[in-house]
Protein backbone atom coordinates (compact mmCIF):
# COMPACT_ATOMS: atom_id res chain seq x y z
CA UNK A 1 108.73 92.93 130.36
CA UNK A 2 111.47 91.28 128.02
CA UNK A 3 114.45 93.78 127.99
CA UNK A 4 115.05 94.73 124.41
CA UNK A 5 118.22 96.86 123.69
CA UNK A 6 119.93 98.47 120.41
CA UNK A 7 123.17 99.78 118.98
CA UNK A 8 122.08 102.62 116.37
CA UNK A 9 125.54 103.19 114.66
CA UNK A 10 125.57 106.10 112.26
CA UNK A 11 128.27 104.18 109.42
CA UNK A 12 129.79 108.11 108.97
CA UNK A 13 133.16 107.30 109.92
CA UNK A 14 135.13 104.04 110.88
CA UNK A 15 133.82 102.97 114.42
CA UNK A 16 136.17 102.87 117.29
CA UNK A 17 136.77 101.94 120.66
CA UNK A 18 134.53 104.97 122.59
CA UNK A 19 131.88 104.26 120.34
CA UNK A 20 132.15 100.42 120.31
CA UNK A 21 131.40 100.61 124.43
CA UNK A 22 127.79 101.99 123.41
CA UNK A 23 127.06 98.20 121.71
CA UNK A 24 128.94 96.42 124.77
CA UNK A 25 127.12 97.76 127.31
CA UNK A 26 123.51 97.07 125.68
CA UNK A 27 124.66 93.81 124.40
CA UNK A 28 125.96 92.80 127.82
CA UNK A 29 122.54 94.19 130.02
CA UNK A 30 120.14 91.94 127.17
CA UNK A 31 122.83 88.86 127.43
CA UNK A 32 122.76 89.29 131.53
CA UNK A 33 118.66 89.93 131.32
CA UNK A 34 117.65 87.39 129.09
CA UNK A 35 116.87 89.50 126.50
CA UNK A 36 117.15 90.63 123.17
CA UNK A 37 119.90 92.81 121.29
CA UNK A 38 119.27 94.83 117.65
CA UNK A 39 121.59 96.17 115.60
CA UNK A 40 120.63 99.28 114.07
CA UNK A 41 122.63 101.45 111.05
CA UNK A 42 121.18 104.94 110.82
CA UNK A 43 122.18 105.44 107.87
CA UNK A 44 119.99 108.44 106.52
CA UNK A 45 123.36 111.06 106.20
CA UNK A 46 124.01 110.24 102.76
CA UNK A 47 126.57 112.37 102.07
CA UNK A 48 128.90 110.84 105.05
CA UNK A 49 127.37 107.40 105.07
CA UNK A 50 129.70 104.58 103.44
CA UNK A 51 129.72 100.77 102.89
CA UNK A 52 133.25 100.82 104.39
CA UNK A 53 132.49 102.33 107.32
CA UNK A 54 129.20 99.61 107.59
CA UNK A 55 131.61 96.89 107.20
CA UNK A 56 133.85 98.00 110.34
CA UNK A 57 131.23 97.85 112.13
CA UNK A 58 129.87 94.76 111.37
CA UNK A 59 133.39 92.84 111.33
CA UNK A 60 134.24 95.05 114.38
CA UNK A 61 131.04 93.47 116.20
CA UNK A 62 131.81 89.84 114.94
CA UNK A 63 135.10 89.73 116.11
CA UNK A 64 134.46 91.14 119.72
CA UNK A 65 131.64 88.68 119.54
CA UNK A 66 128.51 91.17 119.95
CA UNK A 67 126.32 89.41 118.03
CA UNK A 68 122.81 90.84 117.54
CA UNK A 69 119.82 88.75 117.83
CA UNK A 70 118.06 90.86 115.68
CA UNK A 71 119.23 93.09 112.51
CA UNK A 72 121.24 94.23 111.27
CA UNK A 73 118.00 96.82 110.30
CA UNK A 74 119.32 99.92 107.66
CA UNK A 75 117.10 103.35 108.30
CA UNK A 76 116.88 103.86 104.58
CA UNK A 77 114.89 100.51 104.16
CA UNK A 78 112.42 101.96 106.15
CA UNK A 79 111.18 105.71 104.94
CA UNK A 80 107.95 104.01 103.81
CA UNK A 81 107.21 103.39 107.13
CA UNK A 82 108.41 106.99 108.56
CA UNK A 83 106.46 108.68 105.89
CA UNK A 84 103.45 106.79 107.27
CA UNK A 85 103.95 107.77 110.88
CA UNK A 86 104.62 111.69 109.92
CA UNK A 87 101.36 111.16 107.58
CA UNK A 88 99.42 109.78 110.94
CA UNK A 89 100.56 112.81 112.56
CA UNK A 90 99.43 115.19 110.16
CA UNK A 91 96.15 113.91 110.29
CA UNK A 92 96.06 114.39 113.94
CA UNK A 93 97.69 117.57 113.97
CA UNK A 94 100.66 116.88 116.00
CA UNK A 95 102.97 118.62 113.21
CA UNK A 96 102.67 121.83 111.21
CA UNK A 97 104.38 123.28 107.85
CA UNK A 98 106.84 125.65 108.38
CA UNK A 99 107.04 128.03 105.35
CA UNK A 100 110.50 129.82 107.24
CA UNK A 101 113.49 129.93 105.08
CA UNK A 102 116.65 129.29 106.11
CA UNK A 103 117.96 132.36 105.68
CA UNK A 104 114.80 133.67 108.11
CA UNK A 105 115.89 131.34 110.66
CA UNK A 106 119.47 132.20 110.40
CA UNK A 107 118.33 136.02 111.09
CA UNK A 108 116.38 135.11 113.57
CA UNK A 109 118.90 133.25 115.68
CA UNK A 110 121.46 135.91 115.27
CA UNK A 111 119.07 138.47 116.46
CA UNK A 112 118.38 136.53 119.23
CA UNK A 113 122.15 135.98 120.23
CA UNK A 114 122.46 139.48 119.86
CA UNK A 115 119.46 140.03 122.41
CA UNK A 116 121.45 137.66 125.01
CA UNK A 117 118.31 134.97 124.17
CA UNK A 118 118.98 130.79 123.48
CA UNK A 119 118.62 130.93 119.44
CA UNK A 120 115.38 128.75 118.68
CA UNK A 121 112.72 128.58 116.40
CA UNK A 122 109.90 130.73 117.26
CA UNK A 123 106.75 129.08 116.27
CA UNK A 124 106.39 131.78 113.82
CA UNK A 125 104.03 129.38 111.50
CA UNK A 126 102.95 127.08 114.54
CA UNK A 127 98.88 127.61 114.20
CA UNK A 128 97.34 128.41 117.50
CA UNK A 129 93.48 129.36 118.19
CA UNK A 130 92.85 133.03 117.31
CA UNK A 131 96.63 133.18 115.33
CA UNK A 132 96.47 134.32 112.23
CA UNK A 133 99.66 132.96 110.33
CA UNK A 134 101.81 134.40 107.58
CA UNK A 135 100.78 134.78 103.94
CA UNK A 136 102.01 131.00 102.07
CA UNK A 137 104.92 132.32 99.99
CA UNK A 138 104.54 130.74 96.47
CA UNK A 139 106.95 127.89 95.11
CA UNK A 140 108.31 126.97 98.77
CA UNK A 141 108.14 123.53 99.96
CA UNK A 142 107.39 123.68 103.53
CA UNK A 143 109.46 121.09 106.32
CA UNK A 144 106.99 119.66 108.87
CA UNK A 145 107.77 121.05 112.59
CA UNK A 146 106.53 118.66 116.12
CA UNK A 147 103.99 120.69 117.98
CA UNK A 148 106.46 120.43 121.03
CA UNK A 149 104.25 120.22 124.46
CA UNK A 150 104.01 124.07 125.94
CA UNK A 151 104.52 124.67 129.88
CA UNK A 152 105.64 122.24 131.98
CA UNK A 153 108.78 119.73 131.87
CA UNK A 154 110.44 116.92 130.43
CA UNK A 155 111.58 114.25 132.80
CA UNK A 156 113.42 111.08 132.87
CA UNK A 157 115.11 108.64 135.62
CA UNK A 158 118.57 108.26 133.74
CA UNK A 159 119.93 105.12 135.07
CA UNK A 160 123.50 106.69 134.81
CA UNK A 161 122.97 110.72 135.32
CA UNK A 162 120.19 110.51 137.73
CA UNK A 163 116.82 112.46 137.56
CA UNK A 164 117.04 115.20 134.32
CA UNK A 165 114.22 117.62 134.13
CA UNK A 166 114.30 119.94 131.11
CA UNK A 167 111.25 122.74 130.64
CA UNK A 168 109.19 122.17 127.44
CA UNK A 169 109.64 126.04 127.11
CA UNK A 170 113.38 125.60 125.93
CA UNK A 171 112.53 123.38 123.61
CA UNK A 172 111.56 125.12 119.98
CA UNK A 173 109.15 122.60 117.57
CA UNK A 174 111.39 120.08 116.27
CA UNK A 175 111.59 119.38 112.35
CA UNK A 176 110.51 116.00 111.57
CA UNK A 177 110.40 116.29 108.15
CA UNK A 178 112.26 118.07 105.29
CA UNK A 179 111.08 120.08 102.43
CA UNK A 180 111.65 117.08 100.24
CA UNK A 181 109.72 114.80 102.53
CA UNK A 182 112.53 112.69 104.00
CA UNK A 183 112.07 112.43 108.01
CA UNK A 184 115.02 113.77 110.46
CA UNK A 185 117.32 111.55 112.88
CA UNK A 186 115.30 112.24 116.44
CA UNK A 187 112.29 111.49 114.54
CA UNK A 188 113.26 108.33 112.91
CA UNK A 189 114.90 107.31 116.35
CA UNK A 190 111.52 106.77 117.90
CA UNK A 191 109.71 105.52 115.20
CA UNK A 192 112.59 102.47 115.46
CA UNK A 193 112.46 102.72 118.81
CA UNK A 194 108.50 101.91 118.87
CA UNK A 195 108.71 99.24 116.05
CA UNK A 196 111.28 97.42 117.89
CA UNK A 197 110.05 97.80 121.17
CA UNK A 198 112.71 98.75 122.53
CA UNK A 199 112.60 98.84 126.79
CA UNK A 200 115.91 100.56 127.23
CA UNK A 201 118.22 102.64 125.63
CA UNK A 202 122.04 102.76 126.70
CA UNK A 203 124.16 105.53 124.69
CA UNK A 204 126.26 107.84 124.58
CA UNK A 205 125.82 111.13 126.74
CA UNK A 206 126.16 113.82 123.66
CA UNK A 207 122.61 112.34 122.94
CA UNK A 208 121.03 114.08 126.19
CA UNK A 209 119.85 116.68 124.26
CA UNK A 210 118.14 114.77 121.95
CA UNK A 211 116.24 112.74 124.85
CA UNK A 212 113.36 115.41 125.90
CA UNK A 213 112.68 116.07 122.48
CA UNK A 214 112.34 112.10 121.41
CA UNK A 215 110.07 111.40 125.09
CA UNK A 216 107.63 114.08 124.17
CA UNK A 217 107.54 111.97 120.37
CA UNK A 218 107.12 109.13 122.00
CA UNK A 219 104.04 110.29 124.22
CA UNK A 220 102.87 112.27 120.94
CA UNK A 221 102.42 108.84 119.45
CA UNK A 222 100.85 107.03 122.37
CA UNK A 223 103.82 105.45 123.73
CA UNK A 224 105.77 105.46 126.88
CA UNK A 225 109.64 106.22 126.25
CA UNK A 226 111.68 103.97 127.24
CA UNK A 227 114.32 103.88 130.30
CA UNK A 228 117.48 105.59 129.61
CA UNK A 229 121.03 105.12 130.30
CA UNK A 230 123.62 108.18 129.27
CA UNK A 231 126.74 107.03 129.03
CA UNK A 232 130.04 109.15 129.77
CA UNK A 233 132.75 110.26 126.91
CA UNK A 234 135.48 107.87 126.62
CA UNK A 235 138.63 110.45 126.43
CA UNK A 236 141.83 109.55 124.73
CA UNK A 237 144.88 109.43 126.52
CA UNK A 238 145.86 113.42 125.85
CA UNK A 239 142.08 113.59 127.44
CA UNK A 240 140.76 115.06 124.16
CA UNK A 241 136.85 113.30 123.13
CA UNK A 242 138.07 110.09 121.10
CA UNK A 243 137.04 110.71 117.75
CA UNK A 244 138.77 109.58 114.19
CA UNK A 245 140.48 113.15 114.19
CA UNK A 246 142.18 113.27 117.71
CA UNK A 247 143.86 109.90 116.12
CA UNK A 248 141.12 106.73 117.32
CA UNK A 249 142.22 103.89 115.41
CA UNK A 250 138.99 101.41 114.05
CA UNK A 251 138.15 98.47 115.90
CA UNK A 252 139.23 96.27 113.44
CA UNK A 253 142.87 97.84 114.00
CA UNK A 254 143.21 96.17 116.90
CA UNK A 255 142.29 92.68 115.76
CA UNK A 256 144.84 93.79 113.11
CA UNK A 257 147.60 94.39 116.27
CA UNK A 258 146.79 91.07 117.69
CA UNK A 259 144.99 91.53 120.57
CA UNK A 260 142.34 89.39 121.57
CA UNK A 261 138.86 89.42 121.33
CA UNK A 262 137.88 89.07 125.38
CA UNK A 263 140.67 91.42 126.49
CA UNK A 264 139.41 93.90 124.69
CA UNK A 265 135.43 93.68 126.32
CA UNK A 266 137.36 93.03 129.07
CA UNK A 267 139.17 96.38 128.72
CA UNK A 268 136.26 98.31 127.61
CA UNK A 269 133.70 97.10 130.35
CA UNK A 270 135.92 98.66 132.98
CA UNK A 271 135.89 102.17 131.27
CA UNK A 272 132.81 103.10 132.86
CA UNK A 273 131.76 100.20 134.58
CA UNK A 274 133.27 98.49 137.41
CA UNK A 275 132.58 95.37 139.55
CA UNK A 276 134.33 96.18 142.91
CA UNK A 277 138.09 95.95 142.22
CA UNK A 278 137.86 93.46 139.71
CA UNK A 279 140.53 94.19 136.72
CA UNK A 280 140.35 91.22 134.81
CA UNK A 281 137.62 89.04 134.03
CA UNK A 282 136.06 86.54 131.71
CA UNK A 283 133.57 86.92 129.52
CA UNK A 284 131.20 84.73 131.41
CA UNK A 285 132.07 86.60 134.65
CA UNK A 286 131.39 90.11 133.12
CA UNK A 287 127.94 89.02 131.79
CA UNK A 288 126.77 87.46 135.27
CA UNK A 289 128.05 90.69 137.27
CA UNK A 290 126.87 93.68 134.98
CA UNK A 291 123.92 95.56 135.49
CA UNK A 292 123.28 99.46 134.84
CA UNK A 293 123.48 100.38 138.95
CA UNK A 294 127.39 100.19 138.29
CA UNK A 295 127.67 102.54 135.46
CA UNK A 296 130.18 105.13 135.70
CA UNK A 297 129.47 108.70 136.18
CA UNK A 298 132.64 110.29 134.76
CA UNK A 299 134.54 110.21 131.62
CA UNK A 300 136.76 107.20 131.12
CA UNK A 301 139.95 107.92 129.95
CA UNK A 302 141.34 105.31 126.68
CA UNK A 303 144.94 104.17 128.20
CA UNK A 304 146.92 102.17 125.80
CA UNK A 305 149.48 100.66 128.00
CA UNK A 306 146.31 98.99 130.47
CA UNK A 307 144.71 97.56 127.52
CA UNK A 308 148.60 95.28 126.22
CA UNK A 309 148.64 94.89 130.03
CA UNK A 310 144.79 93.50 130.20
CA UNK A 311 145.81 91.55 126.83
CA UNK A 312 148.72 89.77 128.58
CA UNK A 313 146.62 88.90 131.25
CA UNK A 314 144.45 86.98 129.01
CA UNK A 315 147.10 85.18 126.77
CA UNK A 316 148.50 84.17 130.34
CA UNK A 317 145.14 82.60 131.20
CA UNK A 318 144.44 80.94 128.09
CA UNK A 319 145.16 77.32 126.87
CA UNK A 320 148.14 76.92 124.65
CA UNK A 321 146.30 75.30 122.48
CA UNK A 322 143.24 77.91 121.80
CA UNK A 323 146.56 80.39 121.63
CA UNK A 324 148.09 78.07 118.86
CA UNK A 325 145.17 78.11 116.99
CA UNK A 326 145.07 82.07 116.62
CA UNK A 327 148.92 82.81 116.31
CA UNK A 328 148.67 80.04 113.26
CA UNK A 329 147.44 82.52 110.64
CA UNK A 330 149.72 85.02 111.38
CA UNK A 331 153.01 82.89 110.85
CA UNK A 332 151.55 81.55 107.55
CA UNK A 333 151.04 84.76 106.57
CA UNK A 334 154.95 85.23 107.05
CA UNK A 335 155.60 82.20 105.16
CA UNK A 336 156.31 80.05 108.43
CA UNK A 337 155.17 76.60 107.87
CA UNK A 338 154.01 75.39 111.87
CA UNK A 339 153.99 72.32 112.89
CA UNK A 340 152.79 69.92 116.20
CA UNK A 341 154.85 72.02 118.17
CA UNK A 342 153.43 75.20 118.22
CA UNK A 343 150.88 74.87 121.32
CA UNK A 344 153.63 74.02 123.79
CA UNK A 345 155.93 77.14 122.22
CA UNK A 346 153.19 79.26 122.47
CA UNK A 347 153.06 77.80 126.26
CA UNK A 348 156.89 78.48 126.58
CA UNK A 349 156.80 82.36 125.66
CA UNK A 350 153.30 83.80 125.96
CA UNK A 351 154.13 85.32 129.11
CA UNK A 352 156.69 87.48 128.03
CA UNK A 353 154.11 88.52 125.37
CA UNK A 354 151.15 91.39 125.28
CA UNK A 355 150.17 90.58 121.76
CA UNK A 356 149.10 88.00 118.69
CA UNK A 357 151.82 89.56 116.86
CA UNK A 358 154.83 89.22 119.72
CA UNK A 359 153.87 85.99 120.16
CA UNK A 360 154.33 85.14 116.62
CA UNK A 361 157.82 86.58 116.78
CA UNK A 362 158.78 84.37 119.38
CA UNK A 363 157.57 81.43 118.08
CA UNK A 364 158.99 82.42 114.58
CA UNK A 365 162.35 81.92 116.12
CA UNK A 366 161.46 78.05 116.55
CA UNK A 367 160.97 77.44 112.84
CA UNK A 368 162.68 80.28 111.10
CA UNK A 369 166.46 81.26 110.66
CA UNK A 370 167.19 83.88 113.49
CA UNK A 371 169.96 86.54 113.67
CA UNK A 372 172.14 86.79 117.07
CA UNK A 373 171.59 90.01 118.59
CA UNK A 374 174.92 91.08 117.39
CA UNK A 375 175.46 92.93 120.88
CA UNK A 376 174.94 89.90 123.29
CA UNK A 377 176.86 87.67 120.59
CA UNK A 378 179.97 89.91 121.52
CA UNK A 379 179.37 90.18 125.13
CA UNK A 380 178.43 86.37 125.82
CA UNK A 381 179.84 84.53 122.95
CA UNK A 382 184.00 84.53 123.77
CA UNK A 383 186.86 82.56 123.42
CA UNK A 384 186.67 81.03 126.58
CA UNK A 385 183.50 79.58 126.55
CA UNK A 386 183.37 78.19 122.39
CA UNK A 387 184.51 74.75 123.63
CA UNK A 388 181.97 74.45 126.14
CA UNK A 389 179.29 75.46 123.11
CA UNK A 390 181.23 72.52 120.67
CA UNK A 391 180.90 70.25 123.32
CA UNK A 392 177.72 70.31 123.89
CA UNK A 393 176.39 70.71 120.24
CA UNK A 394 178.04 67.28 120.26
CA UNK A 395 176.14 65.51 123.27
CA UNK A 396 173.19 67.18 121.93
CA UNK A 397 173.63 65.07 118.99
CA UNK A 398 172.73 61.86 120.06
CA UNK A 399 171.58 62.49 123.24
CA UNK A 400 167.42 62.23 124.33
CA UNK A 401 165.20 64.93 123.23
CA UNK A 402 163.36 65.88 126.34
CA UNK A 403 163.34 68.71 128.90
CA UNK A 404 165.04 66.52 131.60
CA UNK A 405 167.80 64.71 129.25
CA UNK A 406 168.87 68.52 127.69
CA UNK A 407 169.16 69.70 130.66
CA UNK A 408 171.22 66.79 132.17
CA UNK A 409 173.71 67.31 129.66
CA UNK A 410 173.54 70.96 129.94
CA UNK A 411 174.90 69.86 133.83
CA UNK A 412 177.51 67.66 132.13
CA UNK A 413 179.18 70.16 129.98
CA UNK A 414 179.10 72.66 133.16
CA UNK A 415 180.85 69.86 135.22
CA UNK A 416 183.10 68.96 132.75
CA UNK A 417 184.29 72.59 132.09
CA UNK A 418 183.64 74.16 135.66
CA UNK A 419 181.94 76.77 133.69
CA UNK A 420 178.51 78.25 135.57
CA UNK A 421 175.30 78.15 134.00
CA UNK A 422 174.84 81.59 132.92
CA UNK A 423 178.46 81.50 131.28
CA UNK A 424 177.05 78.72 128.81
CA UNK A 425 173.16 80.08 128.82
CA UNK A 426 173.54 82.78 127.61
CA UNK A 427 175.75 82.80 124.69
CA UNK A 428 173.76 79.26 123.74
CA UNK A 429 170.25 81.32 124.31
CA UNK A 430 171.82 83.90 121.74
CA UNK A 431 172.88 81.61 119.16
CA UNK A 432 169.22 79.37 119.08
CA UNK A 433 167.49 81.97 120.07
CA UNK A 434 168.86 85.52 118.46
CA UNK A 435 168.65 86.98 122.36
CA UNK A 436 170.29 86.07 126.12
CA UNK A 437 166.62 86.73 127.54
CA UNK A 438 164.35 83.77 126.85
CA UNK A 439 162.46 81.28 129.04
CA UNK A 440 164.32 78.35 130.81
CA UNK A 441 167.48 77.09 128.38
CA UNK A 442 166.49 73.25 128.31
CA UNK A 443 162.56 74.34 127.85
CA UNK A 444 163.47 76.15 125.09
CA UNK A 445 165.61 73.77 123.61
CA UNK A 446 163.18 70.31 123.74
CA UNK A 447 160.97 72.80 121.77
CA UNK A 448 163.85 73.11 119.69
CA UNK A 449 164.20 70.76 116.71
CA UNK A 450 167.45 68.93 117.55
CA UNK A 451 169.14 69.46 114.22
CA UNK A 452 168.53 73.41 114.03
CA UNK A 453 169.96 73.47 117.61
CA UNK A 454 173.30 71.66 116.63
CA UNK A 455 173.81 73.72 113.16
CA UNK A 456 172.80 76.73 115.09
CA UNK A 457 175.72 75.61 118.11
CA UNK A 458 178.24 75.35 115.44
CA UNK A 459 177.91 78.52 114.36
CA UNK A 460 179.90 79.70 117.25
């Protein structure tokens, strides 16, 4: 059996990071299985659905590099085919009209609260040998109702939640489809799940509910569900459900706030899935260890400070020039002009970076006027140490442009003035560099052009 997964994104708001781990996780088990992985909008709410909130998701899913092998597939391309499946199971009597108004049902549910009972549908116009129904009231359109199995249970194997049973008798006859004809979300969920064959289905856990009621659709229709995987809330960090209104930012935000692609699946893999104590991890290393036998069972809580500290590990790891490439954009779109240097800058400062966007304020500082911390200019820059700056704004002058010459001469002016080397650092690191704390002086220098180093020297 070829694993087939799916992400069925409803586009009703713009998707985040707790909902973006229900495509990693199905994307990852088809990469790691061989299979295949479908995108899916369910987009039937028509009221909340928007083409904005489509297009997070889709850029969202490009960037972290989830790429579907199949879709992206829109539920309101396909009511032809769901009107032909709820025809199919008229004809075979597996669905019944319901003449019940809503203001019946309402009634009926708060008389049934009242009597301490679960408010459900009572099968009031569900025909049954020997049952004579209701009178058809004139000029209502009917919605079609599931003949939901009686006696007996619902059960399933979930690969993160363990055995569920549920007993057909708490479950009322599902609507399938409504007075106007247009089919409902658990219904349309199977027929999608059927057409696309899908073998398992990895989501979120607030869809438990829905599963019993989609298996005994599935069997209605002659098919075997298929194996199920309910995954935990992701909480944010006040431990609140992360939604849009307890302040989840979209996905694309964080693109936006510079932090890279892999960190990120890196990040989200581990809330909820773990591979001993591995913290960080490659891309490559995530898909060869992941499986669904490692799933969390608890809630993952969102924690903003681990995921610039998982970002910093990757910059770290990756090659200056792959790093150049991405912090590029971002100083043209300051008006910085960069040049061959920027790979061995980015090199020279990403690790006292957690982000795109810090790195491209360091490395603005290497082609861009800079302002001395006005602080450590009073502290470092005195008197006593200007003619130890002069002097060696005027060796710099003529002298070789490499790591090993600059910091030769560096030695010379200390010799020459018996000053020690954080009494000329620092107050140099504040005038090329705006701040006291930067990587090693003559590193930072040779990455320095020579001429902004010796009008910048000057200054002092």
């Amino acid at each position: 059996m070829k694993v087939r997964t799916r992400f069925a994104p409803s586009p009703t708001g713009f998707i985040h990071l707790g909902n973006i781990r229900s495509a990693l996780y199905p994307w990852a088990f088809a990469r790691s299985q061989g299979g295949t992985f479908i995108l899916r909008i369910e987009d039937t709410d028509l009221e909340r659905s928007s083409q904005e909130a489509v297009d997070v998701i889709l850029e969202g899913m490009k960037w972290l590099g989830l790429d579907p092998d199949e879709g992206p597939f829109y539920q309101m391309q396909r009511m032809e085919r769901y009107r032909a499946v709820v025809q199919e199971m008229q004809d075979k009597g597996l669905v019944y009209p319901c003449y019940m108004s809503v203001a019946e049902l309402d009634a009926l549910r708060e008389k049934q609260m009242a009597a301490k009972q679960k408010p459900r549908y009572d099968g009031t116009w569900r025909p049954e040998p020997g049952k004579t129904l209701p009178p058809v009231p004139e000029g209502v359109q009917p919605v079609l109702r599931f003949k939901n199995p009686i006696g007996g249970v619902v059960a399933w194997d979930d690969k993160v939640k363990g055995r569920i049973e549920i007993a057909n008798d708490e479950l009322d006859d599902l609507v399938i489809a409504r007075p106007d004809g247009t089919p409902t979300y658990n219904f349309c969920v199977v027929v999608d799940d059927i057409d696309m064959q899908i073998t398992h289905v990895i989501r979120g856990d607030d869809h438990v509910n829905n599963t019993p009621r989609q298996i005994n659709i599935f069997r209605a229709l002659g098919y075997e569900p298929p194996v199920f995987a309910h995954l935990p809330t992701v909480l944010n960090e006040q431990g609140e459900k992360m939604s849009k209104r307890n302040g989840a930012k979209p996905v694309t935000g964080y693109r936006d706030e510079g932090y890279l692609a892999d960190a990120v699946v890196n990040y989200l893999a581990r809330l909820g899935w773990s591979h001993g104590d591995d913290e960080i991890f490659s891309r490559e290393q995530f898909l060869q260890w992941f499986n669904l036998d490692h799933l969390g069972k608890s809630a993952a809580q969102f924690d903003d400070a681990k995921l610039r500290w998982v970002n910093s590990q990757h910059m770290k790891a990756m090659d200056d020039a792959a790093l150049a490439q991405l912090v590029e954009p971002l100083l043209r779109q300051r008006g910085v002009e960069p040049d061959a240097r920027l790979p061995v800058i980015c090199g020279l400062v990403k690790d006292r970076c957690d982000t795109l966007l810090v790195l491209a304020d360091w490395a603005q500082r290497f082609y861009a006027d800079v302002t001395p911390n006005a602080d450590e200019a009073a502290k470092h820059i005195t008197d006593g140490v200007r003619p130890a700056i002069s002097m060696l704004a005027k060796t710099l002058e003529t002298n070789e442009w490499t790591k090993e010459a600059i910091g030769e001469a560096i030695k010379d002016v200390l010799r020459a003035t018996g000053l020690k080397m954080p009494q000329l650092a620092m107050p140099v690191r504040v005038l090329v560099m705006g701040t006291a704390q930067t990587p090693s002086l003559d590193a930072v220098l040779a990455a320095s052009r020579r001429e902004v180093v010796v009008e910048r020297l000057r200054k002092a």
